[in-house]
PDB file of N, CA and C in Angstrom:
ATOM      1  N   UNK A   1       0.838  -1.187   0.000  1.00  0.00           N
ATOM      2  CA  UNK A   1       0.000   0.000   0.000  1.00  0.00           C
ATOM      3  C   UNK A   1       0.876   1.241   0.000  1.00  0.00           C
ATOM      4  N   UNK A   2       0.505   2.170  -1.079  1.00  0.00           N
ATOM      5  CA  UNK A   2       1.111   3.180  -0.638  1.00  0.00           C
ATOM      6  C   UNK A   2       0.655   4.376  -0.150  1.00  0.00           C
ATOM      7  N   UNK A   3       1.803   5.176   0.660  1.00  0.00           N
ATOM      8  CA  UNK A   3       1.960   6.186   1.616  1.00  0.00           C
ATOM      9  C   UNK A   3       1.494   7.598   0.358  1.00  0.00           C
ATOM     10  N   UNK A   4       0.305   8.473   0.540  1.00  0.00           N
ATOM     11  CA  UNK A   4       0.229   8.998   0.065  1.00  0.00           C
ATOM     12  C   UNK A   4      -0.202  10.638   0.973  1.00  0.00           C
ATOM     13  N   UNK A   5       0.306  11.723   0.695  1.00  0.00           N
ATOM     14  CA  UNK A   5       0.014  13.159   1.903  1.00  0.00           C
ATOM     15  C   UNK A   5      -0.192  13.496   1.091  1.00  0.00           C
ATOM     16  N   UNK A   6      -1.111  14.594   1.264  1.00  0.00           N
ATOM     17  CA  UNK A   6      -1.125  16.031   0.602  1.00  0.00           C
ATOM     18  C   UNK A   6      -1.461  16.834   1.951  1.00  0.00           C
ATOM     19  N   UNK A   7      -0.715  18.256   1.521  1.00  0.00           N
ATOM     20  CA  UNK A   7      -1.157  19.472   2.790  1.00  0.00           C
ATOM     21  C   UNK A   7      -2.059  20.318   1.501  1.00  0.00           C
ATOM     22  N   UNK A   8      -3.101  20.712   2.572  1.00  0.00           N
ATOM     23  CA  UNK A   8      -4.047  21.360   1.746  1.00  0.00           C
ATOM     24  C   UNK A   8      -4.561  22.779   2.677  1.00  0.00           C
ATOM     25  N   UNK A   9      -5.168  23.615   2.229  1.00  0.00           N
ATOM     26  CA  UNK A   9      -6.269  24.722   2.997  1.00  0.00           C
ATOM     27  C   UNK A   9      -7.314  24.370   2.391  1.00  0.00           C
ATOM     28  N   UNK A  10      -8.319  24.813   3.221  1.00  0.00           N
ATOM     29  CA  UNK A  10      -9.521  24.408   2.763  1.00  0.00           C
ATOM     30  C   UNK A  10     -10.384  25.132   1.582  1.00  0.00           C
ATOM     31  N   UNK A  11      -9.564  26.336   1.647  1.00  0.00           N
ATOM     32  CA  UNK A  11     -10.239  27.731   0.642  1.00  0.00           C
ATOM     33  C   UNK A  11      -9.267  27.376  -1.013  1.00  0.00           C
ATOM     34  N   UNK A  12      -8.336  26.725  -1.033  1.00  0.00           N
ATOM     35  CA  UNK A  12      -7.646  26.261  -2.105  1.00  0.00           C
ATOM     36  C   UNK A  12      -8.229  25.740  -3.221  1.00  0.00           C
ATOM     37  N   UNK A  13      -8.283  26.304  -4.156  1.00  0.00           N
ATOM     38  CA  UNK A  13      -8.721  25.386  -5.602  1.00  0.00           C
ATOM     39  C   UNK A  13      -7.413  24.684  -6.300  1.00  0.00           C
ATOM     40  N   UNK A  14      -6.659  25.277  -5.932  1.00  0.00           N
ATOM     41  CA  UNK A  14      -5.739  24.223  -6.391  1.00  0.00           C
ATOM     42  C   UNK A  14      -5.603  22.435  -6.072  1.00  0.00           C
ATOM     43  N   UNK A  15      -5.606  22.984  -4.234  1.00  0.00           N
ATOM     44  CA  UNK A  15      -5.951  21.744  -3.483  1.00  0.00           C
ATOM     45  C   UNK A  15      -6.937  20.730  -3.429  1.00  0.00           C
ATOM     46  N   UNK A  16      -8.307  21.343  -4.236  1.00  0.00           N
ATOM     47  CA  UNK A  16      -9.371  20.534  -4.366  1.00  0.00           C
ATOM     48  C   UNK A  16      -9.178  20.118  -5.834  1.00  0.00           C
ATOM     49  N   UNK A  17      -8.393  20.327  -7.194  1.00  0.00           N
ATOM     50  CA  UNK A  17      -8.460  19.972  -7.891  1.00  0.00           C
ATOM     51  C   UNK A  17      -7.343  18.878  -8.077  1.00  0.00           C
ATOM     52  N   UNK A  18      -6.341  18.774  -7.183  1.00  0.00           N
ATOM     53  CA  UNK A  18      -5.016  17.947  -6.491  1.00  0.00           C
ATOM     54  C   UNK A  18      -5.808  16.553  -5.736  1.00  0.00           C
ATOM     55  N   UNK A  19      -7.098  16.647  -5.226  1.00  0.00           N
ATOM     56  CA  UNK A  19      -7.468  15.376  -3.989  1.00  0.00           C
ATOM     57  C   UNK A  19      -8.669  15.355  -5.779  1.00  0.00           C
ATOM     58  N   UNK A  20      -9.573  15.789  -6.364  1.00  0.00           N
ATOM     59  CA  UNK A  20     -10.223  15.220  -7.323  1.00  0.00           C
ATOM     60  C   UNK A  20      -9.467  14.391  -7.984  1.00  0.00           C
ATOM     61  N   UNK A  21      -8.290  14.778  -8.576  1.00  0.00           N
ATOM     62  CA  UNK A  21      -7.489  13.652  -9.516  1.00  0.00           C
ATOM     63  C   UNK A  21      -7.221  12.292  -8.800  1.00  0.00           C
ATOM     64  N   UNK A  22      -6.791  12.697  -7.242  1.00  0.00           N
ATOM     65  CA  UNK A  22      -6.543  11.282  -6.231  1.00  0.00           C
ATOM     66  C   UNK A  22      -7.666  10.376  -6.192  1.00  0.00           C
ATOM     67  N   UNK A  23      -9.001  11.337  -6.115  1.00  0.00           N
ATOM     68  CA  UNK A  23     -10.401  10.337  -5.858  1.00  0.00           C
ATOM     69  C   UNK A  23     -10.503  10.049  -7.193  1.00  0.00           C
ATOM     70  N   UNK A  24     -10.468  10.610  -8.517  1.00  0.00           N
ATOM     71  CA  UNK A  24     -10.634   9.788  -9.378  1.00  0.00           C
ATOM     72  C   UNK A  24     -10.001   8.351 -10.361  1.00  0.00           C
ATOM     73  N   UNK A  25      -8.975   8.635  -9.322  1.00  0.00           N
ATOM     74  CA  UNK A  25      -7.990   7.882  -9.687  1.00  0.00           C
ATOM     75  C   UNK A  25      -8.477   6.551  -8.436  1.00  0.00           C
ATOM     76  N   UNK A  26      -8.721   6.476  -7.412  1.00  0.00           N
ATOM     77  CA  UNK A  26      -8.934   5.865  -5.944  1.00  0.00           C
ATOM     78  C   UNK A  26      -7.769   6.009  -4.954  1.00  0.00           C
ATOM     79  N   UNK A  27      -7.233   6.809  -5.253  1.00  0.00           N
ATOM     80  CA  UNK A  27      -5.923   6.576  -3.964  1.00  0.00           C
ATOM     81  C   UNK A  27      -6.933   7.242  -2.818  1.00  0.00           C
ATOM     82  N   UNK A  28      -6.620   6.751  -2.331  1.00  0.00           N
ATOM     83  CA  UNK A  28      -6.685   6.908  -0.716  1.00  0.00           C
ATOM     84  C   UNK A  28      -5.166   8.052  -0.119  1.00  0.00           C
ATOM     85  N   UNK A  29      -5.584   8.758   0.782  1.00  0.00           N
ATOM     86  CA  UNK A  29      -4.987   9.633   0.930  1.00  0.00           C
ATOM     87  C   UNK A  29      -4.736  10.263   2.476  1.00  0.00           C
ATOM     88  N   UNK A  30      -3.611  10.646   3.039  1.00  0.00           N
ATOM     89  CA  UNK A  30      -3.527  11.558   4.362  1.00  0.00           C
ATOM     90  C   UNK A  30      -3.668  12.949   4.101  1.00  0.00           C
ATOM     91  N   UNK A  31      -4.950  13.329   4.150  1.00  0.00           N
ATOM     92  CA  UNK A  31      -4.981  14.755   4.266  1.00  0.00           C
ATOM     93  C   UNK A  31      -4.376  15.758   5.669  1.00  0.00           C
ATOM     94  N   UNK A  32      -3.845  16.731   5.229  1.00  0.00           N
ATOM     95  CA  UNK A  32      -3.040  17.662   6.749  1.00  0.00           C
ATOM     96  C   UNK A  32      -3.709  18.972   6.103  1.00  0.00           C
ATOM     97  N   UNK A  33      -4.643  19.548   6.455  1.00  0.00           N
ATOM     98  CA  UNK A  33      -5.607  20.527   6.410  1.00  0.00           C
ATOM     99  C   UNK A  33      -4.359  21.579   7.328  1.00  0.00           C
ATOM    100  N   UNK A  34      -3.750  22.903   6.470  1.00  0.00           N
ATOM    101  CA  UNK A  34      -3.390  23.594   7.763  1.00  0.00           C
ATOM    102  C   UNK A  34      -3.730  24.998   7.714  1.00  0.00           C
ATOM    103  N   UNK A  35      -4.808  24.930   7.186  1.00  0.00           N
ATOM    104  CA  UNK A  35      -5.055  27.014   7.496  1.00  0.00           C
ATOM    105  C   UNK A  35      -4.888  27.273   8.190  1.00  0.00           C
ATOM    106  N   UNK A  36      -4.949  26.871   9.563  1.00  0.00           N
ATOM    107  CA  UNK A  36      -4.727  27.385  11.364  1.00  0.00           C
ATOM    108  C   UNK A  36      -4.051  26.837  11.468  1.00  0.00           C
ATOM    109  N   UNK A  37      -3.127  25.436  10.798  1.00  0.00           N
ATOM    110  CA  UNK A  37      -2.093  24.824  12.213  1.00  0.00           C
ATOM    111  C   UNK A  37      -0.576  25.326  11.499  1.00  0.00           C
ATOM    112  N   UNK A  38      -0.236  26.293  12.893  1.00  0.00           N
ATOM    113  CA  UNK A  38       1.306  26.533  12.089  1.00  0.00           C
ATOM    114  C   UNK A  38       1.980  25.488  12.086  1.00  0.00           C
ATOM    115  N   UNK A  39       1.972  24.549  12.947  1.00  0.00           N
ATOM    116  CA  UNK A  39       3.467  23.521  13.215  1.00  0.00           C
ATOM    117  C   UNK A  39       3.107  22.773  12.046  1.00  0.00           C
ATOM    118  N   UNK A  40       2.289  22.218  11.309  1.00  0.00           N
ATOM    119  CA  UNK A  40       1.425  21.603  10.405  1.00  0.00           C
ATOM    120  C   UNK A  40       2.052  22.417   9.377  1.00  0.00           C
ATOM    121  N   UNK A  41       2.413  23.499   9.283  1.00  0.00           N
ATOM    122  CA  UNK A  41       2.567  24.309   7.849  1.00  0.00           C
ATOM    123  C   UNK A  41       4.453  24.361   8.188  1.00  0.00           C
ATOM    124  N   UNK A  42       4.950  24.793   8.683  1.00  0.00           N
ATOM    125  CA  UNK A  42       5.998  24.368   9.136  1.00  0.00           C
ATOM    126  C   UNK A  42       6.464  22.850   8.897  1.00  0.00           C
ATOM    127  N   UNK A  43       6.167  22.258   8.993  1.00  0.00           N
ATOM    128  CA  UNK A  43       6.405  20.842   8.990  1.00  0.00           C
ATOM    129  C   UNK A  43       6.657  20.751   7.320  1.00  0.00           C
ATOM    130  N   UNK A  44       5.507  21.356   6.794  1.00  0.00           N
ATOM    131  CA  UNK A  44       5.276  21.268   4.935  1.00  0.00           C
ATOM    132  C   UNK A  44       6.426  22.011   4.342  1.00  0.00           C
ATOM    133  N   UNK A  45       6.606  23.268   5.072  1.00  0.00           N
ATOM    134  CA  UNK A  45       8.063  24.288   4.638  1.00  0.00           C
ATOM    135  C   UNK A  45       9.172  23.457   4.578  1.00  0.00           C
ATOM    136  N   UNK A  46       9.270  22.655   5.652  1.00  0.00           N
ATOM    137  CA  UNK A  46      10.492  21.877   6.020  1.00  0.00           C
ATOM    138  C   UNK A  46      10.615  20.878   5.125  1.00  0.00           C
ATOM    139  N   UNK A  47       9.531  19.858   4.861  1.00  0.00           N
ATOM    140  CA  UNK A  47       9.548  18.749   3.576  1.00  0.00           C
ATOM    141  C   UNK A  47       9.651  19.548   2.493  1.00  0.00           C
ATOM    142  N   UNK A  48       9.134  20.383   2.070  1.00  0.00           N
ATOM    143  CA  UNK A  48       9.362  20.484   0.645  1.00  0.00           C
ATOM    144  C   UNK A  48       9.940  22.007   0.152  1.00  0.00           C
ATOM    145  N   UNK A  49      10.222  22.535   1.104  1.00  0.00           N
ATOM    146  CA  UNK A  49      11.252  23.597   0.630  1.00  0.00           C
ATOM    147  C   UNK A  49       9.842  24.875  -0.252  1.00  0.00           C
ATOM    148  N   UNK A  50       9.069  24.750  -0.096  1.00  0.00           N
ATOM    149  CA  UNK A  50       7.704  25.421  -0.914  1.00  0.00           C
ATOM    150  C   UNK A  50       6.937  25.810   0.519  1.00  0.00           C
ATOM    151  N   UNK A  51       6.238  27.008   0.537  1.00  0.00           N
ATOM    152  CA  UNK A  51       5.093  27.295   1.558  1.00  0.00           C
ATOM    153  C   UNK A  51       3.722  27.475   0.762  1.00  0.00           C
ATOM    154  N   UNK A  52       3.490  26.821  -0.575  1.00  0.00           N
ATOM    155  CA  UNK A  52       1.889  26.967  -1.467  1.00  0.00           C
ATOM    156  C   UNK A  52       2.117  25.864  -1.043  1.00  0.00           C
ATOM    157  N   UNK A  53       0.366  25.972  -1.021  1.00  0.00           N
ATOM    158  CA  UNK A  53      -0.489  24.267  -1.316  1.00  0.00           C
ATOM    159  C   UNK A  53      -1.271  24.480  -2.005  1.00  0.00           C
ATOM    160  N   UNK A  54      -1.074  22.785  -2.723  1.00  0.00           N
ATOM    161  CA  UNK A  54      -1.208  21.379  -2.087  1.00  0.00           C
ATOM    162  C   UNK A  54       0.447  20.879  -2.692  1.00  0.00           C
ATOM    163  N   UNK A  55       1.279  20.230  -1.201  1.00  0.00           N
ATOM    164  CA  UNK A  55       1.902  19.811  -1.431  1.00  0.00           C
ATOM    165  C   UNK A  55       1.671  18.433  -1.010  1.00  0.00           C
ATOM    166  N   UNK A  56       2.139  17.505  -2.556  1.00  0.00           N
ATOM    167  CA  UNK A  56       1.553  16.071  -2.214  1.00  0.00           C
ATOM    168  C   UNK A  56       3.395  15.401  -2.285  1.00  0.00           C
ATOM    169  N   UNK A  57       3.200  14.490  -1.309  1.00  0.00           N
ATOM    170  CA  UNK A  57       4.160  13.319  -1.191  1.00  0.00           C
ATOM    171  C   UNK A  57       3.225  12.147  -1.425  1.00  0.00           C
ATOM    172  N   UNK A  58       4.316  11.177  -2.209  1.00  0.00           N
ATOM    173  CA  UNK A  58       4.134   9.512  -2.359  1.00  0.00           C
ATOM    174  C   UNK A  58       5.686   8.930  -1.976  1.00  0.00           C
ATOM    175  N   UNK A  59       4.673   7.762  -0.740  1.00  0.00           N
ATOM    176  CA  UNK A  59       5.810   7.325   0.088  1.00  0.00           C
ATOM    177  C   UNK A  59       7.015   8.001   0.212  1.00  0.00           C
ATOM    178  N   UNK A  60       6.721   9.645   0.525  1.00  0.00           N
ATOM    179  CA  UNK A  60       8.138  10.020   1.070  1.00  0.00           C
ATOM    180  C   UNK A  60       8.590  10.587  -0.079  1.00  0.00           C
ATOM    181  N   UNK A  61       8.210  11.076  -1.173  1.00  0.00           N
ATOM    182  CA  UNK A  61       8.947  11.823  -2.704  1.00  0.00           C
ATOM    183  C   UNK A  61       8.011  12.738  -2.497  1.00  0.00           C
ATOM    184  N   UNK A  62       8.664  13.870  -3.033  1.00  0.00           N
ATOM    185  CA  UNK A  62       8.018  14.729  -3.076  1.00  0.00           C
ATOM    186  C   UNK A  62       7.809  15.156  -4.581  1.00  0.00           C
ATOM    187  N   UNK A  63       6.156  14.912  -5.110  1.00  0.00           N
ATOM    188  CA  UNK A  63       5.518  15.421  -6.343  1.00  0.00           C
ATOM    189  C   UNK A  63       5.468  16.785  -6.622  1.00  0.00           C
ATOM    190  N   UNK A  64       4.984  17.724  -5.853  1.00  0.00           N
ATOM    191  CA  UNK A  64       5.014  19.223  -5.733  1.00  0.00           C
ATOM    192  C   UNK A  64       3.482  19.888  -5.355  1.00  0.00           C
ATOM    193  N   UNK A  65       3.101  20.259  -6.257  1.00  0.00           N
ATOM    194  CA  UNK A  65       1.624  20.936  -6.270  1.00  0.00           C
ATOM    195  C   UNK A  65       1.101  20.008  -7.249  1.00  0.00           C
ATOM    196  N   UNK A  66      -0.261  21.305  -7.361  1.00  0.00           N
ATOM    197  CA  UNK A  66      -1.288  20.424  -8.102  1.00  0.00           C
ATOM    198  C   UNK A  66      -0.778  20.568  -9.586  1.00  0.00           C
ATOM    199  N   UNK A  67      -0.348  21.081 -10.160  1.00  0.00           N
ATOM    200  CA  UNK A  67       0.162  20.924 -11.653  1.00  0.00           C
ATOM    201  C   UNK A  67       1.533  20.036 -11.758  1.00  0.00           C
ATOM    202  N   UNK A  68       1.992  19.697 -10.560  1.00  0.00           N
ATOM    203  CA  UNK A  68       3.196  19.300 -10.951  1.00  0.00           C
ATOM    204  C   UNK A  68       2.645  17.222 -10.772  1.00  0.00           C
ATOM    205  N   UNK A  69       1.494  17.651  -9.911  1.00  0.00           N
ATOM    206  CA  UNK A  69       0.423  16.281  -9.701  1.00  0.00           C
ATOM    207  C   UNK A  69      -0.504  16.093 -11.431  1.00  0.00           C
ATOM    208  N   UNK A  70      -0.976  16.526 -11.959  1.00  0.00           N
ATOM    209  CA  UNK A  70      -1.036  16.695 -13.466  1.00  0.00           C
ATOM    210  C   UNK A  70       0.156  16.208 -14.159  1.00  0.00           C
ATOM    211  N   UNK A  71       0.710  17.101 -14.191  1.00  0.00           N
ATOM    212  CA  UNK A  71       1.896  16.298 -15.634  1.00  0.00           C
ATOM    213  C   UNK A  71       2.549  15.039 -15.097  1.00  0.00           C
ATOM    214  N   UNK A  72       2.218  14.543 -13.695  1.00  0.00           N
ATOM    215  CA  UNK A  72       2.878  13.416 -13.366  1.00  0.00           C
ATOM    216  C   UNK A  72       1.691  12.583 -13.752  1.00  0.00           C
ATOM    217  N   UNK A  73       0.379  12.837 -13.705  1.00  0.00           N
ATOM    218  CA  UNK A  73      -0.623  12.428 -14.438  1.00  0.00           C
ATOM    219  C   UNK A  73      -0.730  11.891 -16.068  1.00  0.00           C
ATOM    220  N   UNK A  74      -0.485  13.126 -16.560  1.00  0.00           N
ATOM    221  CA  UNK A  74       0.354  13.052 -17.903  1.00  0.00           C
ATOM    222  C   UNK A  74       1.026  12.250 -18.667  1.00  0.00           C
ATOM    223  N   UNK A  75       2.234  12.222 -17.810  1.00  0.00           N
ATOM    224  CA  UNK A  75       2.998  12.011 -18.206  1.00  0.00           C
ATOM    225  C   UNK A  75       3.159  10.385 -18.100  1.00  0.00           C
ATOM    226  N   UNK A  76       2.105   9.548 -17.160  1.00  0.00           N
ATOM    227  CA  UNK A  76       2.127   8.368 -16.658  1.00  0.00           C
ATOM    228  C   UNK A  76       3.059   7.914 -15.101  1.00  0.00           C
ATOM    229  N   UNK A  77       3.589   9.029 -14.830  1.00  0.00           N
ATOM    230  CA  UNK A  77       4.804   8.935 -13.692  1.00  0.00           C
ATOM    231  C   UNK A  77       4.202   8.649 -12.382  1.00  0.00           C
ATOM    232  N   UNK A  78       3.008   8.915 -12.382  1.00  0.00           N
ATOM    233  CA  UNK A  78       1.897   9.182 -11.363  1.00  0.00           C
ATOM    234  C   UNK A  78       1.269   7.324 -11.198  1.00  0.00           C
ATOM    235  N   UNK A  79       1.235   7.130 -12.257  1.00  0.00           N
ATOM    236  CA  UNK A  79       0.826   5.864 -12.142  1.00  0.00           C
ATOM    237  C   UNK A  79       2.287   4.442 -11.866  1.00  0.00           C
ATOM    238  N   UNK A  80       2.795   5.373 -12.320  1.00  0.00           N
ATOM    239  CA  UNK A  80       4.465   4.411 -12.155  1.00  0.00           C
ATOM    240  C   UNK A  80       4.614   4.301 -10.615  1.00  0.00           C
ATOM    241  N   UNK A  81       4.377   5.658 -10.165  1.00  0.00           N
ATOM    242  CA  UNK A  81       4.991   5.784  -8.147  1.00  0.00           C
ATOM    243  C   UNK A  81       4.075   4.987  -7.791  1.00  0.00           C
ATOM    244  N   UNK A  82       2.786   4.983  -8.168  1.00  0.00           N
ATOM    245  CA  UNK A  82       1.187   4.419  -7.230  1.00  0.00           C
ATOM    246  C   UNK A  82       1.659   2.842  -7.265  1.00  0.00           C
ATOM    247  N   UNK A  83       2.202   2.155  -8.233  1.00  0.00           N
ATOM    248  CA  UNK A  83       2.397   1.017  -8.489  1.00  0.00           C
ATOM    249  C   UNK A  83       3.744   0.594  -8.396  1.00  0.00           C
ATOM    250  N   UNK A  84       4.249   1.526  -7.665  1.00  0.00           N
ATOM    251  CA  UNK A  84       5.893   1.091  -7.130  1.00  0.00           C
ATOM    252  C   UNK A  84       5.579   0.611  -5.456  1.00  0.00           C
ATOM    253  N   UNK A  85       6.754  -0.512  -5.088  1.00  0.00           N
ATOM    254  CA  UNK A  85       6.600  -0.469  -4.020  1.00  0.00           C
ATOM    255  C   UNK A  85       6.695   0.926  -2.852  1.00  0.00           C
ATOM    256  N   UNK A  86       6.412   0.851  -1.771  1.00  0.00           N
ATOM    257  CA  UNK A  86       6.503   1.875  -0.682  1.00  0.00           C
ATOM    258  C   UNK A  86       7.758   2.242  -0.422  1.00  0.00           C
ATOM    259  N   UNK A  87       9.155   1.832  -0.793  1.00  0.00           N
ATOM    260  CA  UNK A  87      10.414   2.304   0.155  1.00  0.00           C
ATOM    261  C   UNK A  87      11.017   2.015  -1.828  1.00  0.00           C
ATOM    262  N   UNK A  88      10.399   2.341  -2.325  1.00  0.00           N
ATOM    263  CA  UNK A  88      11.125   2.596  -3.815  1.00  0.00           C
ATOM    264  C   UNK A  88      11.089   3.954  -4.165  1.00  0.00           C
ATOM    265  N   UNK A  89      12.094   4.596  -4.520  1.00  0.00           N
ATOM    266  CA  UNK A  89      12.512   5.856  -5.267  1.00  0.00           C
ATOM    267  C   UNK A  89      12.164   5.909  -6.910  1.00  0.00           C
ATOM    268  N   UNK A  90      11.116   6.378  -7.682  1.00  0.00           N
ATOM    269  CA  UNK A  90      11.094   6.267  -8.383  1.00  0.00           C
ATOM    270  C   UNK A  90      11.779   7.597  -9.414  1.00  0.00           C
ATOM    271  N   UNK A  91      12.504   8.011 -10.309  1.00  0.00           N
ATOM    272  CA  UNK A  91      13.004   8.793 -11.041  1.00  0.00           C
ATOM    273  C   UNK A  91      12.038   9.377 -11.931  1.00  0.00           C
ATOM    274  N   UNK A  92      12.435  10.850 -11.894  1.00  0.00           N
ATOM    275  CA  UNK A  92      11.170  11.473 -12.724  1.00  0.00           C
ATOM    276  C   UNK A  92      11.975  11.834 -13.952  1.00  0.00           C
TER     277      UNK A  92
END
């Protein structure tokens, strides 16, 4: 199974068009909602070097936002990580 995050706000269209592609796809997902939680947004600064959301990780890689979740869509790369094992690095 894989490990899938996204940090989101709730007022985000980016972020809701980032978890539509996940549900249409079926991943299952850890949502971290942080409009109010700083340590929560902090935490996201720290993984991914970015303070926009939606920043999505799979098992621990970091995808980026929601367009960078698209062309990994795209591009099939998205479906390559989903179907990699959990402690595999996949190359973009």
């Amino acid at each position: 199974m894989n490990n899938v995050e996204i940090y989101t706000k709730s007022y985000c269209p980016y972020c809701h068009r980032a978890k539509a592609l996940l549900d249409s796809k079926g991943v299952s997902y850890q949502e971290y909602e942080i409009s109010t939680d700083r340590a929560r947004q902090q935490e996201m600064a720290e993984r991914s070097a970015r303070r926009t959301v939606p920043q999505i990780f799979i098992n621990g890689q970091q995808i980026g936002g929601s367009d960078d979740l698209a062309a990994a869509q795209k591009s099939g790369l998205l479906d390559e990580l989903l179907s990699s094992k959990p402690d595999a690095v996949v190359q973009r």
